[in-house]
PDB file of N, CA and C in Angstrom:
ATOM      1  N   UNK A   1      69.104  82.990  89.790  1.00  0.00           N
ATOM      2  CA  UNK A   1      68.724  84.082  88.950  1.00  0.00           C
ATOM      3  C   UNK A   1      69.969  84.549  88.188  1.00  0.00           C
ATOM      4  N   UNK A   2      69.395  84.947  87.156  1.00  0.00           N
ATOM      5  CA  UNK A   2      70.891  85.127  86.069  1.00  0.00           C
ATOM      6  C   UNK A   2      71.162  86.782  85.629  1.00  0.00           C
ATOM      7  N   UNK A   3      71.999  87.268  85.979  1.00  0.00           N
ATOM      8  CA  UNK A   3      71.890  88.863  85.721  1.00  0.00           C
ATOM      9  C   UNK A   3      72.724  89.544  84.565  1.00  0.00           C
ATOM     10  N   UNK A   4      72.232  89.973  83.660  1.00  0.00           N
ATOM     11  CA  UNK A   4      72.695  90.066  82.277  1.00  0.00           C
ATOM     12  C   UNK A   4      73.834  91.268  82.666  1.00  0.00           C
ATOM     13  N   UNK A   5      74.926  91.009  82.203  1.00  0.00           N
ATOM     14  CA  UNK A   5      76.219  92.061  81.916  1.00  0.00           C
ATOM     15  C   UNK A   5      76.326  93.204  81.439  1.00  0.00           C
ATOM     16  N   UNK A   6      76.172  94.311  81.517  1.00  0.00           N
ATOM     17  CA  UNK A   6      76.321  95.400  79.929  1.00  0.00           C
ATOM     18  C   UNK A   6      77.606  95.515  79.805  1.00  0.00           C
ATOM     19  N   UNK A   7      77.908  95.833  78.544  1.00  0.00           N
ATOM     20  CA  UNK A   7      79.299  96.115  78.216  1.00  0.00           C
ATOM     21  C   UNK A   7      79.562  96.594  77.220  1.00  0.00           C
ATOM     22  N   UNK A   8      79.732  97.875  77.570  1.00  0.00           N
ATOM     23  CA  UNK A   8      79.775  98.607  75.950  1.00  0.00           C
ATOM     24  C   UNK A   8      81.111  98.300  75.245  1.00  0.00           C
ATOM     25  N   UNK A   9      80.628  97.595  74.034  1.00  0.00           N
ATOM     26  CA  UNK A   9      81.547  97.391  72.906  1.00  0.00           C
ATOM     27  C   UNK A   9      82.155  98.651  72.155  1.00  0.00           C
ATOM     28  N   UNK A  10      83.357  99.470  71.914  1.00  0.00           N
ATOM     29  CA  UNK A  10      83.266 100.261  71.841  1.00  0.00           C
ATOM     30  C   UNK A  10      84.121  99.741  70.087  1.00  0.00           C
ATOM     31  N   UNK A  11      83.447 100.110  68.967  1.00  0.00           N
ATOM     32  CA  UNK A  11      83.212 100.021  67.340  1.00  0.00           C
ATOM     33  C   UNK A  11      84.433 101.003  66.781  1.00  0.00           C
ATOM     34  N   UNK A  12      85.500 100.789  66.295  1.00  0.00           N
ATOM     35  CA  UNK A  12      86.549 101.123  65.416  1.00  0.00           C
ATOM     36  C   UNK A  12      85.961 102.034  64.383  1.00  0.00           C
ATOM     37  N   UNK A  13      86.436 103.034  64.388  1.00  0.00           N
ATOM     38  CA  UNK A  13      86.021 104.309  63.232  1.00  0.00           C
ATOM     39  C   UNK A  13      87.415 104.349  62.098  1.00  0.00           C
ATOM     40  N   UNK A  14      88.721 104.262  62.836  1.00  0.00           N
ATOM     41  CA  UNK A  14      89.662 104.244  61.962  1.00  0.00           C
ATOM     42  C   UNK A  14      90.906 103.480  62.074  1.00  0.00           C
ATOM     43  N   UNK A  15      91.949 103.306  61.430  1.00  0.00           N
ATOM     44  CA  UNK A  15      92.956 102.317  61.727  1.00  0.00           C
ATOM     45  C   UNK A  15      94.267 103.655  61.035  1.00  0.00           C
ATOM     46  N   UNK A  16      95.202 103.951  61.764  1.00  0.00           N
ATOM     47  CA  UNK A  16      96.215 104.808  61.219  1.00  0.00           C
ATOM     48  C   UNK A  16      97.429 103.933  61.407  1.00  0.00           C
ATOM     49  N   UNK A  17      99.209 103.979  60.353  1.00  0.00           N
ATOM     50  CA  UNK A  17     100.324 103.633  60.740  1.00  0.00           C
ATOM     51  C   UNK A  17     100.959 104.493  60.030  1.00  0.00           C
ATOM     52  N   UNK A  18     102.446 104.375  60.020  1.00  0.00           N
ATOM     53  CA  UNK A  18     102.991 104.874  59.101  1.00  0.00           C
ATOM     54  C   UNK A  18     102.923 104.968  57.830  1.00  0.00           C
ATOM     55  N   UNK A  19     103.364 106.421  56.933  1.00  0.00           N
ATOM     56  CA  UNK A  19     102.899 106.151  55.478  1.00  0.00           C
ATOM     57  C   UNK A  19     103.770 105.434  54.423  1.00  0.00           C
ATOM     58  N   UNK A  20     105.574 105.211  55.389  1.00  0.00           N
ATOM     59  CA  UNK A  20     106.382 104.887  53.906  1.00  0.00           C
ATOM     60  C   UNK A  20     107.593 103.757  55.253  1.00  0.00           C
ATOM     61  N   UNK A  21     107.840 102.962  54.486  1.00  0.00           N
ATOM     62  CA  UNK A  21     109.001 102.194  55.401  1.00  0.00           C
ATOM     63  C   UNK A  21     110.237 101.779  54.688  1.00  0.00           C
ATOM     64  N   UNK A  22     111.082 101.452  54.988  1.00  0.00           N
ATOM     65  CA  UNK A  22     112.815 100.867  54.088  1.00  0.00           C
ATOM     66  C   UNK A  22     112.887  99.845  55.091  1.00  0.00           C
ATOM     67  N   UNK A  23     113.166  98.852  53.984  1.00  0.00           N
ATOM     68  CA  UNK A  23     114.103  97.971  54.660  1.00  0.00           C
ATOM     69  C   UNK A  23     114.887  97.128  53.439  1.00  0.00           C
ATOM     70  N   UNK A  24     116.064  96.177  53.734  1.00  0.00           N
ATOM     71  CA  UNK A  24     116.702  95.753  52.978  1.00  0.00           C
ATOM     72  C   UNK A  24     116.255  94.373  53.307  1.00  0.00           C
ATOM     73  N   UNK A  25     116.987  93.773  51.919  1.00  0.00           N
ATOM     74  CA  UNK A  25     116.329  92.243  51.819  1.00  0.00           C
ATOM     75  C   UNK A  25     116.959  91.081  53.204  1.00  0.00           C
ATOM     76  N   UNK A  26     115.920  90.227  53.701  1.00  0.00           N
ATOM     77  CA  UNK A  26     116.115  89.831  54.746  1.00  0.00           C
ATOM     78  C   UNK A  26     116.198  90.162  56.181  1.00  0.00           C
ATOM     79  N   UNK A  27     115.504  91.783  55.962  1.00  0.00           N
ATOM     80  CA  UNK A  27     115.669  92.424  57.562  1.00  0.00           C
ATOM     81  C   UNK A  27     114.324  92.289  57.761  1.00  0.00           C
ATOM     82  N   UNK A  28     113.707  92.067  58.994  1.00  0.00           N
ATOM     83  CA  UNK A  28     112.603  92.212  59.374  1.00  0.00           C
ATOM     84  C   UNK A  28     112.345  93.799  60.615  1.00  0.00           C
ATOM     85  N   UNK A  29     111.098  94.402  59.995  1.00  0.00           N
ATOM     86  CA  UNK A  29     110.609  95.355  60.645  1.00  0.00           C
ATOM     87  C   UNK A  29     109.422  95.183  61.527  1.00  0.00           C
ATOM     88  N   UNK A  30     108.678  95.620  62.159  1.00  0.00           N
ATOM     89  CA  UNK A  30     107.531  96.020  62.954  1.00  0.00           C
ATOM     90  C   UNK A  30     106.820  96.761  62.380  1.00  0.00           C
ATOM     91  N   UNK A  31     105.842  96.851  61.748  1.00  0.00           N
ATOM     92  CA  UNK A  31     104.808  97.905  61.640  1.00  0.00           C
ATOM     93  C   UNK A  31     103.388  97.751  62.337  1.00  0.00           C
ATOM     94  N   UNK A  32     103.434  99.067  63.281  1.00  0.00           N
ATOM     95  CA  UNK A  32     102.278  99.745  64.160  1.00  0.00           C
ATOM     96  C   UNK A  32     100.755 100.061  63.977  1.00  0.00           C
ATOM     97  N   UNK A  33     100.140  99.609  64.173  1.00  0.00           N
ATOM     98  CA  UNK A  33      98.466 100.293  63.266  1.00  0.00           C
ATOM     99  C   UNK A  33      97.971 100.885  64.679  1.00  0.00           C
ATOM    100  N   UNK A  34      97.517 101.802  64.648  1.00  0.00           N
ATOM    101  CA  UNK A  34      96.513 102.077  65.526  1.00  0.00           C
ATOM    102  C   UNK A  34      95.011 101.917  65.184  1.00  0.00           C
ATOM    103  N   UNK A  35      94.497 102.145  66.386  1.00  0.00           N
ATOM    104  CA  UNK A  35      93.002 101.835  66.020  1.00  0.00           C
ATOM    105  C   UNK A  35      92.538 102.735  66.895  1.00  0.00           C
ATOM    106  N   UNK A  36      91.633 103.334  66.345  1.00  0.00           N
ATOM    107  CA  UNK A  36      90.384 104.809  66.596  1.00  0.00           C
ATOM    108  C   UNK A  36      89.418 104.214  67.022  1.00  0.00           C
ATOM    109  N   UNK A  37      88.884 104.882  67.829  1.00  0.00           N
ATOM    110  CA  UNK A  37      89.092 105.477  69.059  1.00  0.00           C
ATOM    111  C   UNK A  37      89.849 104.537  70.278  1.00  0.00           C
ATOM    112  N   UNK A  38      90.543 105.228  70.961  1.00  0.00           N
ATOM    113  CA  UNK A  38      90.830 104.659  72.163  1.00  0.00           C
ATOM    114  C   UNK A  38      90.176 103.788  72.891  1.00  0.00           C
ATOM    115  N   UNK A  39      90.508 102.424  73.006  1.00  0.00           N
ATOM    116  CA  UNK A  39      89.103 101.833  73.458  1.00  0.00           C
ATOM    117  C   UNK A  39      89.216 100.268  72.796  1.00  0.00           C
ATOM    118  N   UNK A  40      89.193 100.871  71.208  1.00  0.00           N
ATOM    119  CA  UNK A  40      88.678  99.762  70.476  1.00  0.00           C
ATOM    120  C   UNK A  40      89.394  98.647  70.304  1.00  0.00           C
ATOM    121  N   UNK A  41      89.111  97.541  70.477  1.00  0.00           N
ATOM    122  CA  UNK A  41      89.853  96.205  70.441  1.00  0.00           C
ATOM    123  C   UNK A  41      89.846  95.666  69.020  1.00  0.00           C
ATOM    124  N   UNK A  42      90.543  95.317  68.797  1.00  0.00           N
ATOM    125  CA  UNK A  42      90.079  94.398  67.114  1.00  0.00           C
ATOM    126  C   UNK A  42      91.296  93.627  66.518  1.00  0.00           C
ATOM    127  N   UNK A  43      91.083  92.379  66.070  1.00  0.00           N
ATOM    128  CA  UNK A  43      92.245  91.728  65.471  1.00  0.00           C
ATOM    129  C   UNK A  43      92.351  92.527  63.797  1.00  0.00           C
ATOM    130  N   UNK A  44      93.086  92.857  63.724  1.00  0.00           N
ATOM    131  CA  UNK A  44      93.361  93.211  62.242  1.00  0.00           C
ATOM    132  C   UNK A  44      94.108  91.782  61.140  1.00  0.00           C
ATOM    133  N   UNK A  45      93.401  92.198  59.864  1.00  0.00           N
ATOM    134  CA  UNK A  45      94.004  91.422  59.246  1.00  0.00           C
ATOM    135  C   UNK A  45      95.024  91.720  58.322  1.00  0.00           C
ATOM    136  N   UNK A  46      96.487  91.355  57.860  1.00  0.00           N
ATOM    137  CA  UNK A  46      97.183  92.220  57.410  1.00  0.00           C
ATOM    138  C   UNK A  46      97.616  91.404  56.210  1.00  0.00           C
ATOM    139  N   UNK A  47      97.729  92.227  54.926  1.00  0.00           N
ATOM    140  CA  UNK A  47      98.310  91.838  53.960  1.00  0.00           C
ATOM    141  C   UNK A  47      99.264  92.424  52.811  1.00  0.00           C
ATOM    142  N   UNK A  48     100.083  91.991  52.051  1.00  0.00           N
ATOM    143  CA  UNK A  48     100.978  92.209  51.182  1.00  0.00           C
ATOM    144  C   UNK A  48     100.076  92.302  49.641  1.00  0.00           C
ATOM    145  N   UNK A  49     100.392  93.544  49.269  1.00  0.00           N
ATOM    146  CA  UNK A  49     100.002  93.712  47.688  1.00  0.00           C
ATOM    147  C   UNK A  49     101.112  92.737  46.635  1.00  0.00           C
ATOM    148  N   UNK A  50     102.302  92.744  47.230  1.00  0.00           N
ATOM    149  CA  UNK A  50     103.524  92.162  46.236  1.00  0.00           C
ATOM    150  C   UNK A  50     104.331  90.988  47.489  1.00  0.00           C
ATOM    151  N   UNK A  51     103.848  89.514  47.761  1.00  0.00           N
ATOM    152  CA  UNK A  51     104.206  89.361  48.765  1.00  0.00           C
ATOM    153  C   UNK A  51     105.899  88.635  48.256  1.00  0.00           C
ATOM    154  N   UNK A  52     106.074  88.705  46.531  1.00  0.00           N
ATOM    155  CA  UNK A  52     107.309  88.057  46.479  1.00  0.00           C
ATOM    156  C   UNK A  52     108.703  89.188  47.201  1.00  0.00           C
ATOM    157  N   UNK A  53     107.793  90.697  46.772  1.00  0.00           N
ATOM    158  CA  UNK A  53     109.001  92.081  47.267  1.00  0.00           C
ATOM    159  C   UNK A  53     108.679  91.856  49.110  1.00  0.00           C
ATOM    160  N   UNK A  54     108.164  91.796  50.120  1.00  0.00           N
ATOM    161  CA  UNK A  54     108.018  91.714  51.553  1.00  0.00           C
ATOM    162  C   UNK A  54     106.558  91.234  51.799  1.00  0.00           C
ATOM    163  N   UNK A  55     106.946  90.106  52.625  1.00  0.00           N
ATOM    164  CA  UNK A  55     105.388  89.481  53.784  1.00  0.00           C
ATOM    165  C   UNK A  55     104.993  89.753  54.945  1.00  0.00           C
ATOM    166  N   UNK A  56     104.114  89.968  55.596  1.00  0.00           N
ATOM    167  CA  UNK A  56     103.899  90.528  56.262  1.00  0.00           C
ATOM    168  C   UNK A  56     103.035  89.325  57.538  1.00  0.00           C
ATOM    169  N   UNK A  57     103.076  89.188  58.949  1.00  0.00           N
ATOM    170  CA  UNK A  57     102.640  88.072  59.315  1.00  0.00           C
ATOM    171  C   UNK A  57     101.583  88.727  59.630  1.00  0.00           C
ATOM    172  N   UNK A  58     100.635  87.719  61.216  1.00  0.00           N
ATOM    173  CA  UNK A  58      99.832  88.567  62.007  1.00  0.00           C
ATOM    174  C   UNK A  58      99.983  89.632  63.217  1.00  0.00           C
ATOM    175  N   UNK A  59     101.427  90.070  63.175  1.00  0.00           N
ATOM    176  CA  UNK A  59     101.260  90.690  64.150  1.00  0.00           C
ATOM    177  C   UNK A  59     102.028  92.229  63.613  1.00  0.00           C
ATOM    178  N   UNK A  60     102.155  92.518  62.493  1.00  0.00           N
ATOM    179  CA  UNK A  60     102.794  93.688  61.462  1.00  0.00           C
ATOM    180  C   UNK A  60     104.029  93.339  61.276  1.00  0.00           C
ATOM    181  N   UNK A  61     104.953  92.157  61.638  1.00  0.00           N
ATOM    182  CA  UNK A  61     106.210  92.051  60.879  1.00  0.00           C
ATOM    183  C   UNK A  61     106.340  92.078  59.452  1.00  0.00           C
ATOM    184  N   UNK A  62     107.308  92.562  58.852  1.00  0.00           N
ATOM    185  CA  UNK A  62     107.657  93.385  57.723  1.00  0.00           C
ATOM    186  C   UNK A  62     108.636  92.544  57.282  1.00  0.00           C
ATOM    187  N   UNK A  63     108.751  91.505  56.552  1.00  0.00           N
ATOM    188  CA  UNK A  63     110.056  90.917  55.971  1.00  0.00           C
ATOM    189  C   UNK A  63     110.651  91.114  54.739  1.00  0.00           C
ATOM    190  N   UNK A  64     111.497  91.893  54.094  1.00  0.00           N
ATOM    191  CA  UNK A  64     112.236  91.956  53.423  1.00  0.00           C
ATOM    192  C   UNK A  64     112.306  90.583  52.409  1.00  0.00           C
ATOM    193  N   UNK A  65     111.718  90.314  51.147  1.00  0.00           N
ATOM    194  CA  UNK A  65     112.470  89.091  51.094  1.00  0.00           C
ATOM    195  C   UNK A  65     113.004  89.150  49.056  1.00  0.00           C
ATOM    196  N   UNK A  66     112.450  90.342  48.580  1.00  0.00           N
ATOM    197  CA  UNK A  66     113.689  90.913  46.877  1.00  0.00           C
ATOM    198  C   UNK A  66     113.314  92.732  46.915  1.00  0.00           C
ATOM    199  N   UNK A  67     113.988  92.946  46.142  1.00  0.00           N
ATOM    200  CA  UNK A  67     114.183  94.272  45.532  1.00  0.00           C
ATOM    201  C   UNK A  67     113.102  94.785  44.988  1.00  0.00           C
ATOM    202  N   UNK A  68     112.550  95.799  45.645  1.00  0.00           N
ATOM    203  CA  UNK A  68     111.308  96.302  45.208  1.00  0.00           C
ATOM    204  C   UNK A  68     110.237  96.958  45.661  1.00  0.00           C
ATOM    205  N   UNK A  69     109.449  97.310  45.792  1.00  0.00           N
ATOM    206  CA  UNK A  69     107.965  98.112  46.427  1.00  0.00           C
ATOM    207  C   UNK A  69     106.954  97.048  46.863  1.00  0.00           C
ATOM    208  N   UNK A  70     106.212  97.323  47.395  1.00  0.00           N
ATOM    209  CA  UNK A  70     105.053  97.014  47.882  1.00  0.00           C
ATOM    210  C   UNK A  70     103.942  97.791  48.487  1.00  0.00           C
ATOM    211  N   UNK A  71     102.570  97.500  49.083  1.00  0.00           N
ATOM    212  CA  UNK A  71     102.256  97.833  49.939  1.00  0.00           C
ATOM    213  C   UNK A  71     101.566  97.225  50.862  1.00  0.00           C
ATOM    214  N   UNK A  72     101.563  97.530  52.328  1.00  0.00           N
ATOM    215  CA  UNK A  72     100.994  96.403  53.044  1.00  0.00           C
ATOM    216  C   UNK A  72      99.833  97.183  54.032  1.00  0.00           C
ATOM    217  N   UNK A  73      98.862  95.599  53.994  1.00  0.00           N
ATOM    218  CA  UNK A  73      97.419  97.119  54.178  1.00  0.00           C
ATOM    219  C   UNK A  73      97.263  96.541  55.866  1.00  0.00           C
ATOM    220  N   UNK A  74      96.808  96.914  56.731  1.00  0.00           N
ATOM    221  CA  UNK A  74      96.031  96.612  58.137  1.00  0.00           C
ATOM    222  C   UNK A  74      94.515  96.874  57.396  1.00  0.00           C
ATOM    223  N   UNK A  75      93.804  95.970  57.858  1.00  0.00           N
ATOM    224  CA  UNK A  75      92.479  95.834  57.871  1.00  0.00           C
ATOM    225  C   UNK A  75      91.526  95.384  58.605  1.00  0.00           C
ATOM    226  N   UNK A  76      90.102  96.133  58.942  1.00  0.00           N
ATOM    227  CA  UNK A  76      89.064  95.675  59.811  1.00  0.00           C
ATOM    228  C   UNK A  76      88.225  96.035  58.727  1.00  0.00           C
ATOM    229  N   UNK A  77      87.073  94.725  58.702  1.00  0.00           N
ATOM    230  CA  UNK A  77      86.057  95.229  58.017  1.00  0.00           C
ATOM    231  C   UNK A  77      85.928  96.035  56.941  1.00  0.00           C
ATOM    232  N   UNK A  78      85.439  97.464  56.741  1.00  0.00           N
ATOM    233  CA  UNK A  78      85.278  98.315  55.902  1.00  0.00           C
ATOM    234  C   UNK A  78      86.926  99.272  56.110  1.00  0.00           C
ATOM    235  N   UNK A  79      87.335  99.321  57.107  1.00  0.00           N
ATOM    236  CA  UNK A  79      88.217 100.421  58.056  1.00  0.00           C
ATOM    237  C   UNK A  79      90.018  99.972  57.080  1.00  0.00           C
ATOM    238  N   UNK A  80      90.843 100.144  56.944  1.00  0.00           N
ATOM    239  CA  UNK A  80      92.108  99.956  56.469  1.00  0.00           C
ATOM    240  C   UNK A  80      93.052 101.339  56.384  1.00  0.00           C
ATOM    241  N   UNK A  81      94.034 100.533  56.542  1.00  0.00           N
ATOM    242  CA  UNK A  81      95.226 101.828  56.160  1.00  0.00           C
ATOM    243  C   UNK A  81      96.567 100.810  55.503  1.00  0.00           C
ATOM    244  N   UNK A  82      97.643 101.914  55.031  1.00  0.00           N
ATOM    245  CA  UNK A  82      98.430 101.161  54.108  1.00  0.00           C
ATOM    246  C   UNK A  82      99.723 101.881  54.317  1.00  0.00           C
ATOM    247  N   UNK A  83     100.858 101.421  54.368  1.00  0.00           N
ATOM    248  CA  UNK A  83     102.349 101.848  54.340  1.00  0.00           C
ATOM    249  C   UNK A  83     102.755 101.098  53.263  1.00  0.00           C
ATOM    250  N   UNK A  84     103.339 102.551  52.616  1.00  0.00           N
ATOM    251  CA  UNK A  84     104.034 101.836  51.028  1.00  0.00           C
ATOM    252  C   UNK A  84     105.664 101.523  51.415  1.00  0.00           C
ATOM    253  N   UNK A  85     106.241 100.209  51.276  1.00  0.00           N
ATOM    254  CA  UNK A  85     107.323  99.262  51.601  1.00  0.00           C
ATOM    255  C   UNK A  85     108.451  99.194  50.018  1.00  0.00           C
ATOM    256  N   UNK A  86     109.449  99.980  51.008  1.00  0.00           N
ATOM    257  CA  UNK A  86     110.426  99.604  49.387  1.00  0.00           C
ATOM    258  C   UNK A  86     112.029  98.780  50.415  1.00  0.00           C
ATOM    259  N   UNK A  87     111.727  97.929  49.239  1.00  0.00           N
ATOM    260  CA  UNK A  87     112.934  96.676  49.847  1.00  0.00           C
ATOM    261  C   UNK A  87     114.440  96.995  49.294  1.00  0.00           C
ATOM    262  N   UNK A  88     114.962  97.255  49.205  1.00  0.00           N
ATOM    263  CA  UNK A  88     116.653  97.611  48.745  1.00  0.00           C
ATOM    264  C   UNK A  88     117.727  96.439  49.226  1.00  0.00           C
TER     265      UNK A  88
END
């Protein structure tokens, strides 16, 4: 006999990080996302508006790589947030 699991999935309402970061060319940073509510699991997907000024991998590293702005977004689904990146 097979006995079905429950498991409440608990559904992402928001994603927060920092709003502004520095770094200079060739330094690599960390950037943090949280995810709303406590609970919620989720791979985020992360990307660079300007990826020639800093790239960004999958896990929020921040690379420095010319002179300039950017911004780099965390994303689920509908849900995102964004830290604006200036490279010096």
């Amino acid at each position: 006999m097979f006995r079905s699991l429950s498991m409440d999935v608990v559904e992402p309402t928001g994603i927060t990080m920092q709003k502004t970061l520095s770094l200079k060319v060739s330094v690599s940073k960390t950037l943090v996302a949280t995810v709303e509510p406590e609970g919620a699991s989720v791979s985020l997907t992360w990307t660079s508006s300007k990826p020639e000024v800093a790239t960004v991998d999958d896990e929020g590293n921040v690379l420095g790589i010319a002179p300039g702005t950017t911004n780099i977004k965390a994303s689920y689904g509908d849900l995102s947030a964004s830290t604006y990146v200036t490279v010096s």
